[in-house]
C-alpha atoms as a PDB file:
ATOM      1  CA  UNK A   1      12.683   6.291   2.360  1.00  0.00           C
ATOM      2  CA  UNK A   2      15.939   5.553   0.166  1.00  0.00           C
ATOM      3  CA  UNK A   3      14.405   1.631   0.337  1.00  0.00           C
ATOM      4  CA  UNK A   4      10.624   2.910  -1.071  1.00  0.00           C
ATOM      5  CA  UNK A   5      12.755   5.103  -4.141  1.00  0.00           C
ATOM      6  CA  UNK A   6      14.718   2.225  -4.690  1.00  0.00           C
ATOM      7  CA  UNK A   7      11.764   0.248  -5.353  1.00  0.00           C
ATOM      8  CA  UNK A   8      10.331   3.078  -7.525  1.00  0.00           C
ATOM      9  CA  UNK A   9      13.431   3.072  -9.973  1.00  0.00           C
ATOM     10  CA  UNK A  10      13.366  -0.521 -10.000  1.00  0.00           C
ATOM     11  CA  UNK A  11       9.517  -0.740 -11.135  1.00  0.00           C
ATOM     12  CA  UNK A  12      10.103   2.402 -13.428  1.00  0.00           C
ATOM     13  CA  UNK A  13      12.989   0.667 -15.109  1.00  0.00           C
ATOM     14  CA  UNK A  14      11.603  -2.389 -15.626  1.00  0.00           C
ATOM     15  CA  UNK A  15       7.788  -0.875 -16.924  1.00  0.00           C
ATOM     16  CA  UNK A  16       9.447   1.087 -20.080  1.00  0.00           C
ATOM     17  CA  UNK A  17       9.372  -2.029 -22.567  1.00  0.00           C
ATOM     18  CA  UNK A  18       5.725  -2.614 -21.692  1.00  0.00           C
ATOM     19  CA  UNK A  19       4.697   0.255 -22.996  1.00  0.00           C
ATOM     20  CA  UNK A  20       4.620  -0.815 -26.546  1.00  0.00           C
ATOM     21  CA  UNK A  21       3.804  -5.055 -26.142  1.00  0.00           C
ATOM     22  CA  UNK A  22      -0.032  -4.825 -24.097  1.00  0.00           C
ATOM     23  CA  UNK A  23      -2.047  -5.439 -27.203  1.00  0.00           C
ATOM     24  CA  UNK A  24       0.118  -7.834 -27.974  1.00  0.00           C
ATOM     25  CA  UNK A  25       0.064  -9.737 -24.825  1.00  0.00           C
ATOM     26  CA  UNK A  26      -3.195 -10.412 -24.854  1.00  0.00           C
ATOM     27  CA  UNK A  27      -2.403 -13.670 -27.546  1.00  0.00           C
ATOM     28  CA  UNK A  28      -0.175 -15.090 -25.576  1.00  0.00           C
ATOM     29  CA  UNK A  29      -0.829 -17.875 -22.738  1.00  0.00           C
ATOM     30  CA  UNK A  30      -1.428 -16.680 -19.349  1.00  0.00           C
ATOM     31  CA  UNK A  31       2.452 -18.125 -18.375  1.00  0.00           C
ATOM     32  CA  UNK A  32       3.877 -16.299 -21.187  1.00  0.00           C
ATOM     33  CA  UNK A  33       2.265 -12.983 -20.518  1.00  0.00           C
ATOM     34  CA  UNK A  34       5.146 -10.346 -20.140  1.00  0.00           C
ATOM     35  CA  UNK A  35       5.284  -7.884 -17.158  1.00  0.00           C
ATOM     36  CA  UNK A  36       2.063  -6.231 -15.855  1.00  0.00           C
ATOM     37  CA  UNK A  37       2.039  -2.668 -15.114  1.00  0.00           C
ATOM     38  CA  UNK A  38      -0.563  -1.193 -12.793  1.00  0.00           C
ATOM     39  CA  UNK A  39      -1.854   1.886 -10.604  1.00  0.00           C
ATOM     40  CA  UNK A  40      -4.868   2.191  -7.939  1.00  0.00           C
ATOM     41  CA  UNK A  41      -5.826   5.265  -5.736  1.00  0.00           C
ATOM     42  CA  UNK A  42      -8.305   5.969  -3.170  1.00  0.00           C
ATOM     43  CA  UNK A  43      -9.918   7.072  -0.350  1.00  0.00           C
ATOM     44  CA  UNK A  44      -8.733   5.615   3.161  1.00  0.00           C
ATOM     45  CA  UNK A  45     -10.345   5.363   7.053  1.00  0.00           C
ATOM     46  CA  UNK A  46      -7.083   5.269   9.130  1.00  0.00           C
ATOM     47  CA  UNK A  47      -7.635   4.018  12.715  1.00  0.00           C
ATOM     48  CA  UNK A  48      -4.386   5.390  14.135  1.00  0.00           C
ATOM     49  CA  UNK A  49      -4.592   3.136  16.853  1.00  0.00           C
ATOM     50  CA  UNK A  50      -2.918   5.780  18.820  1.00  0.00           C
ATOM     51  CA  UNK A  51      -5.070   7.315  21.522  1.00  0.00           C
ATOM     52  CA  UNK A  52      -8.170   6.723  19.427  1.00  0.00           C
ATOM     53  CA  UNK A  53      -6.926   9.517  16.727  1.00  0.00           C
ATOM     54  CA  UNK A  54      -8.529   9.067  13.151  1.00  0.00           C
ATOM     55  CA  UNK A  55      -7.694   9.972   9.601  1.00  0.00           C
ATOM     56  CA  UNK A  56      -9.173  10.533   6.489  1.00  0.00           C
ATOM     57  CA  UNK A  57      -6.448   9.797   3.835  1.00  0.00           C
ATOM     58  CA  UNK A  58      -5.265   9.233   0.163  1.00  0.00           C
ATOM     59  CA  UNK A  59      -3.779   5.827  -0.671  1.00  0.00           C
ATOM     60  CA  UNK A  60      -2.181   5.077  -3.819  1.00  0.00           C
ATOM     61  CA  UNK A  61       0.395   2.987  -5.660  1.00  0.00           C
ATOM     62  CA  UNK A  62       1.865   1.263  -8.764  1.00  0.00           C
ATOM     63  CA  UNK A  63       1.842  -2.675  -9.201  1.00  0.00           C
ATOM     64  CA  UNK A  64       4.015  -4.842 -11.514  1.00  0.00           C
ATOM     65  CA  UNK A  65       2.700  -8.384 -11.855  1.00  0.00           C
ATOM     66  CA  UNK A  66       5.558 -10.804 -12.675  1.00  0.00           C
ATOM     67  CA  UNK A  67       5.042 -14.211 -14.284  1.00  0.00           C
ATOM     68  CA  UNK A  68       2.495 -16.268 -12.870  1.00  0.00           C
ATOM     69  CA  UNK A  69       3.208 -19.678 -10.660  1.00  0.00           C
ATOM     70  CA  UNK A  70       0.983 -22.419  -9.873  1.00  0.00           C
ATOM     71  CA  UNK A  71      -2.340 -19.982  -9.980  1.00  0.00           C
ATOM     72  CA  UNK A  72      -0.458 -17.556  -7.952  1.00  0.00           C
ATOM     73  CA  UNK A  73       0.800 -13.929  -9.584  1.00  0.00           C
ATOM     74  CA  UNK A  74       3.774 -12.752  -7.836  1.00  0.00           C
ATOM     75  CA  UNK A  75       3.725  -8.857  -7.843  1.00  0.00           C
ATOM     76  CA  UNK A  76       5.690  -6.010  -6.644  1.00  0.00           C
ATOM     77  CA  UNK A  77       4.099  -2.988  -4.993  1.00  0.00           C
ATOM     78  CA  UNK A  78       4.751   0.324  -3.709  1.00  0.00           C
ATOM     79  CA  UNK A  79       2.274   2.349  -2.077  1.00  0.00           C
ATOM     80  CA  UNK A  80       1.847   5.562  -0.233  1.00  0.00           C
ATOM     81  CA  UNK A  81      -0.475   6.481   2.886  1.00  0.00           C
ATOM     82  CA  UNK A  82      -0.781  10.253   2.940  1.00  0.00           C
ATOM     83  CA  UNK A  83      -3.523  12.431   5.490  1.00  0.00           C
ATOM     84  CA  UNK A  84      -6.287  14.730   4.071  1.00  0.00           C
ATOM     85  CA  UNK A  85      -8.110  15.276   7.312  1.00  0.00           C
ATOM     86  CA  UNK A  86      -5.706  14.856  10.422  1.00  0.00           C
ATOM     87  CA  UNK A  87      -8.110  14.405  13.024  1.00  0.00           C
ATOM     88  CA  UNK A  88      -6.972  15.870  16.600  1.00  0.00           C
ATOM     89  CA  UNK A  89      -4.912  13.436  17.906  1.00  0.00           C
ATOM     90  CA  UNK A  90      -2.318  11.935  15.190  1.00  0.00           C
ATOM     91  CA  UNK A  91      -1.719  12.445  11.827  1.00  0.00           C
ATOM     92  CA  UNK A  92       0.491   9.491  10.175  1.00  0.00           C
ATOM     93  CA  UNK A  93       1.558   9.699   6.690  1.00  0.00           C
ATOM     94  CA  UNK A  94       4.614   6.591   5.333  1.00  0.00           C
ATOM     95  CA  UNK A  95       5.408   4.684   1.613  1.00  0.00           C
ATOM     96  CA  UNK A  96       5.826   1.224   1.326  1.00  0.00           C
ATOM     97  CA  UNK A  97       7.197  -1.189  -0.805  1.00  0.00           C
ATOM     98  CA  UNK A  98       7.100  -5.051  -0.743  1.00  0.00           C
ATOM     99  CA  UNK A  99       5.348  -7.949  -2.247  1.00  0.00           C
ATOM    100  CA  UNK A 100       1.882  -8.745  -3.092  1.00  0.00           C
ATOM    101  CA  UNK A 101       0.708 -12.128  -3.955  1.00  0.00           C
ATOM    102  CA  UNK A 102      -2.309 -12.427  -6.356  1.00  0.00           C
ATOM    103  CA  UNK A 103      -5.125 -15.919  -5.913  1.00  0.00           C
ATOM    104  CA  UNK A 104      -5.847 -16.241  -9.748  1.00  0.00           C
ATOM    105  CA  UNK A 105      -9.213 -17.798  -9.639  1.00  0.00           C
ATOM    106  CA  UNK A 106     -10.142 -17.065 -13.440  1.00  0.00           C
ATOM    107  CA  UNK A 107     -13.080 -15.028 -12.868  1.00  0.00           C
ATOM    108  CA  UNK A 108     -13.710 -11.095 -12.160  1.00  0.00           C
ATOM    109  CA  UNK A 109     -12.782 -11.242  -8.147  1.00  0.00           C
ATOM    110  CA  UNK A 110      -8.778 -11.060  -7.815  1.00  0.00           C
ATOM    111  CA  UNK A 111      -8.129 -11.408  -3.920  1.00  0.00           C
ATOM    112  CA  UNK A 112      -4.454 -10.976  -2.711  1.00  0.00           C
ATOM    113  CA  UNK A 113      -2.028 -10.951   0.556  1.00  0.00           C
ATOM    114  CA  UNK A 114       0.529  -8.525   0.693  1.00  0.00           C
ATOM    115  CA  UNK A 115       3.564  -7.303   2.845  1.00  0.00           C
ATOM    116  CA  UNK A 116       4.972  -4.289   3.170  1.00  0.00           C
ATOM    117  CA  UNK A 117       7.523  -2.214   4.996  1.00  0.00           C
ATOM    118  CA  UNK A 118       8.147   1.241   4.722  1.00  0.00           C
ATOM    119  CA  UNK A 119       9.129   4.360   6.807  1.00  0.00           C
ATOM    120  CA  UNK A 120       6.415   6.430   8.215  1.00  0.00           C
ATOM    121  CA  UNK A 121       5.605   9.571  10.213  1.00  0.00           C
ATOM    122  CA  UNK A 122       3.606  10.261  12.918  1.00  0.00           C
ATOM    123  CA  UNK A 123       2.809  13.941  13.267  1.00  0.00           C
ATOM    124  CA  UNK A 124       1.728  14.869  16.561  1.00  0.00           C
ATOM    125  CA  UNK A 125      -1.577  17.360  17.021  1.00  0.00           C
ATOM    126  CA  UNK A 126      -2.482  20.281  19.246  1.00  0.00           C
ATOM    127  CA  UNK A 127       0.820  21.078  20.204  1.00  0.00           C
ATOM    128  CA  UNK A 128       2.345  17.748  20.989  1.00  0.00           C
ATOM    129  CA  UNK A 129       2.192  14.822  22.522  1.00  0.00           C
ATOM    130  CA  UNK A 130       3.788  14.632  26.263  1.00  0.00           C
ATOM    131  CA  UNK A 131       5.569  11.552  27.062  1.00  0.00           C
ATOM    132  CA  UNK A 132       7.208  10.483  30.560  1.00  0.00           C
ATOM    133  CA  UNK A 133      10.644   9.302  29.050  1.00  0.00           C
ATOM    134  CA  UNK A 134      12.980   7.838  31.730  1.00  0.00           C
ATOM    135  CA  UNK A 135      11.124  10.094  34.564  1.00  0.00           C
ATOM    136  CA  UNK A 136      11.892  13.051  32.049  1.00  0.00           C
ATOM    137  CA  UNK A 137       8.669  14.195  30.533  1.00  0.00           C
ATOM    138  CA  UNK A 138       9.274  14.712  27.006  1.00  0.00           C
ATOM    139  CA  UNK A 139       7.102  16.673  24.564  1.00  0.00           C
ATOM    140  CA  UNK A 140       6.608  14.667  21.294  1.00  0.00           C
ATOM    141  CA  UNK A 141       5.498  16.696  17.922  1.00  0.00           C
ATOM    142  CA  UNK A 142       7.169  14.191  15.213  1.00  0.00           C
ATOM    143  CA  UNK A 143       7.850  10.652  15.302  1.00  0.00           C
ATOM    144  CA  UNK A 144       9.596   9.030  12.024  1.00  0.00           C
ATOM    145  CA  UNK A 145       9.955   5.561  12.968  1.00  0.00           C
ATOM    146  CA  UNK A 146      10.051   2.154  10.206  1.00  0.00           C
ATOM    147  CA  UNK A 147       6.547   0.569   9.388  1.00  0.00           C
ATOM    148  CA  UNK A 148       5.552  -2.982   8.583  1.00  0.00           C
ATOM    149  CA  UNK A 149       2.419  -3.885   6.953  1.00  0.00           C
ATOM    150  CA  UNK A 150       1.188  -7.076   6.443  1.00  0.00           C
ATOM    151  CA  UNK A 151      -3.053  -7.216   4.500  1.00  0.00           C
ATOM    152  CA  UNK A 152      -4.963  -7.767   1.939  1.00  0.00           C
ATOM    153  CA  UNK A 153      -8.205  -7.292  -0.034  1.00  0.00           C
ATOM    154  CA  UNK A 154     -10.113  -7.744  -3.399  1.00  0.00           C
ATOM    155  CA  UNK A 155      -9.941  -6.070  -7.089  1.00  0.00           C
ATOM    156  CA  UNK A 156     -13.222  -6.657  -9.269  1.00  0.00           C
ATOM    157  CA  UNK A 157     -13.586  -6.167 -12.929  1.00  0.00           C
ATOM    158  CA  UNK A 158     -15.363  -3.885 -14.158  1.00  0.00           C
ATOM    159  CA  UNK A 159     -13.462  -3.413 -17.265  1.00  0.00           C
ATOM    160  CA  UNK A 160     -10.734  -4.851 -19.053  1.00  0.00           C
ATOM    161  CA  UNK A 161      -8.961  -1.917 -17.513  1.00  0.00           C
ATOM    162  CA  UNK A 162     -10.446  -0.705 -14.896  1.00  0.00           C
ATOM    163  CA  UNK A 163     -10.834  -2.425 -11.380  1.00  0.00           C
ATOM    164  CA  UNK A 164     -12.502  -1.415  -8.044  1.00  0.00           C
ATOM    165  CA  UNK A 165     -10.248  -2.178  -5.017  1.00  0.00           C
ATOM    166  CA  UNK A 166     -11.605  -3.185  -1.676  1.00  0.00           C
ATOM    167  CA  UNK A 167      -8.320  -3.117   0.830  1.00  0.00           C
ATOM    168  CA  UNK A 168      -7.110  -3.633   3.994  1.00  0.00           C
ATOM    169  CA  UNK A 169      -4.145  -3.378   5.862  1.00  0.00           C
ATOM    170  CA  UNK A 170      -2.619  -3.798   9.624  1.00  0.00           C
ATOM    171  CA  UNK A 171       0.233  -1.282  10.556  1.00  0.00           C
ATOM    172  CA  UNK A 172       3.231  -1.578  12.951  1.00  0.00           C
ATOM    173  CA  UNK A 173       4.826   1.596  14.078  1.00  0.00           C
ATOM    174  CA  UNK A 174       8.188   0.814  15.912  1.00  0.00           C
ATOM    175  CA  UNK A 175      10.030   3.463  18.299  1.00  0.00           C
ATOM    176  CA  UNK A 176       7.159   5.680  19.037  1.00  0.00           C
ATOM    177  CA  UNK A 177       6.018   7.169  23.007  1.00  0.00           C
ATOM    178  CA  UNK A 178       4.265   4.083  24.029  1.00  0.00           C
ATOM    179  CA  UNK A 179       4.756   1.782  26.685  1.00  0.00           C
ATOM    180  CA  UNK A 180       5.164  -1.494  24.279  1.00  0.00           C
ATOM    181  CA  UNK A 181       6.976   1.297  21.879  1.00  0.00           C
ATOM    182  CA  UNK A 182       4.596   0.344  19.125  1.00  0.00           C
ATOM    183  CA  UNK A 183       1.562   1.445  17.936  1.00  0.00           C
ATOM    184  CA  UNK A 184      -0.730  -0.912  15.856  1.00  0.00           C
ATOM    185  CA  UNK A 185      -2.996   0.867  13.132  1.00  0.00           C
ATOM    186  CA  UNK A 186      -5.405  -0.031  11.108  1.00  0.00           C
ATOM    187  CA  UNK A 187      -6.518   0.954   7.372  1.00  0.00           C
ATOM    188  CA  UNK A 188      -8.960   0.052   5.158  1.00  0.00           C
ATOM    189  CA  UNK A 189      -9.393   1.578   1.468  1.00  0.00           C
ATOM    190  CA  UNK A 190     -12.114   1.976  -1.314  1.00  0.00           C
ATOM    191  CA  UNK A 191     -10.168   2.706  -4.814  1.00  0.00           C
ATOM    192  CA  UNK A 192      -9.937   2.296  -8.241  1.00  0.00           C
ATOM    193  CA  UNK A 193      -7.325   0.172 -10.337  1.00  0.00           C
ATOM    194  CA  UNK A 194      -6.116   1.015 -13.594  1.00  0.00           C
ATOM    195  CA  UNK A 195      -4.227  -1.874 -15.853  1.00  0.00           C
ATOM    196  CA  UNK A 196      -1.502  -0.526 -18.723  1.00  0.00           C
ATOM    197  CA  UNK A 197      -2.125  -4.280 -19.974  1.00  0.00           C
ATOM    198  CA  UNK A 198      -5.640  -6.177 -20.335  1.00  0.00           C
ATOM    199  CA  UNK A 199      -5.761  -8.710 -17.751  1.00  0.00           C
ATOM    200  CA  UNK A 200      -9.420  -8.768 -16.674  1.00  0.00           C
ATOM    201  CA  UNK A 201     -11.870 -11.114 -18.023  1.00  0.00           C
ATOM    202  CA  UNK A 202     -13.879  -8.340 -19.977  1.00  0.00           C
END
């Protein structure tokens, strides 16, 4: 995790001037704009992919947007995955950080790609998971293992503020009790974005 609170600082660090220059941003040419702070939460259908487990979790994390490229808007993003409802099977909980890569289209629908990498935690249910290790069966109740995870998904206007966040994203657990020692899960996430600046079209 000492990446993901790296990351943190970083964004934390870099947000405090912003504070005070939004309305003023909002002159200024698109390639001029300063640094873009942001935050989204929401509600999340995690397909473990582990033994068919399930979980209903929280998903939530800050953005900052950097200068824009060629109708591209660089951004930096760290996120976090944690369980409400931990099904029987698996629970996994992990934070992320990496970059996310806005399509600016000029219009209310803001699609994006993203990768991420994290650490994560797998948190084995009804008293663990059993695991033939080497011809040494081996009871498994934690795993804590790195995560990649590469997506996407969509952020529509409905304010100049406020934005509702369709996402999905494709996890890779490495060094868990599998044969192939990873386990690929699956996430997708209904939220809400909040903007410190004004970038919708509103």
């Amino acid at each position: 995790m000492k990446r993901n609170n790296l990351i943190l600082t970083l964004i934390a660090l870099l947000a405090i001037p912003l504070w005070g220059s939004s309305a003023a941003a909002q002159s200024l040419p698109t390639a001029s704009r300063p640094l873009e702070l942001s935050a989204f939460a929401g509600v999340s259908a995690d397909y473990t992919g582990f033994l068919g487990g399930k979980n209903g979790s929280i998903s939530a994390g800050i953005d900052l947007a950097l200068p824009p490229y060629r109708g591209l808007l660089p951004t930096l993003e760290v996120r976090g995955l944690y369980p409400e409802d931990k099904g029987n099977v698996v629970s996994q909980k992990a934070g992320f950080g990496g970059l996310r890569v806005d399509f600016l289209l000029g219009h209310r629908f803001h699609p994006y790609g993203d990768f991420l990498f994290g650490r994560g935690e797998m948190d084995y249910q009804s008293g663990g998971y059993p695991y033939n290790n080497y011809n040494y069966q081996v009871t498994y109740q934690v795993t804590t293992t790195y995560v990649d995870s590469p997506g996407g998904g969509l952020d529509l206007d409905i304010t100049r503020r406020f934005a509702i966040k369709l996402d999905a994203q494709s996890q890779i657990w490495g060094d868990t009790p599998t044969a192939s020692t990873k386990v690929h899960s699956t996430i997708g996430t209904l939220g809400i974005v909040y903007r410190f600046g004004q970038r919708g079209v509103f």
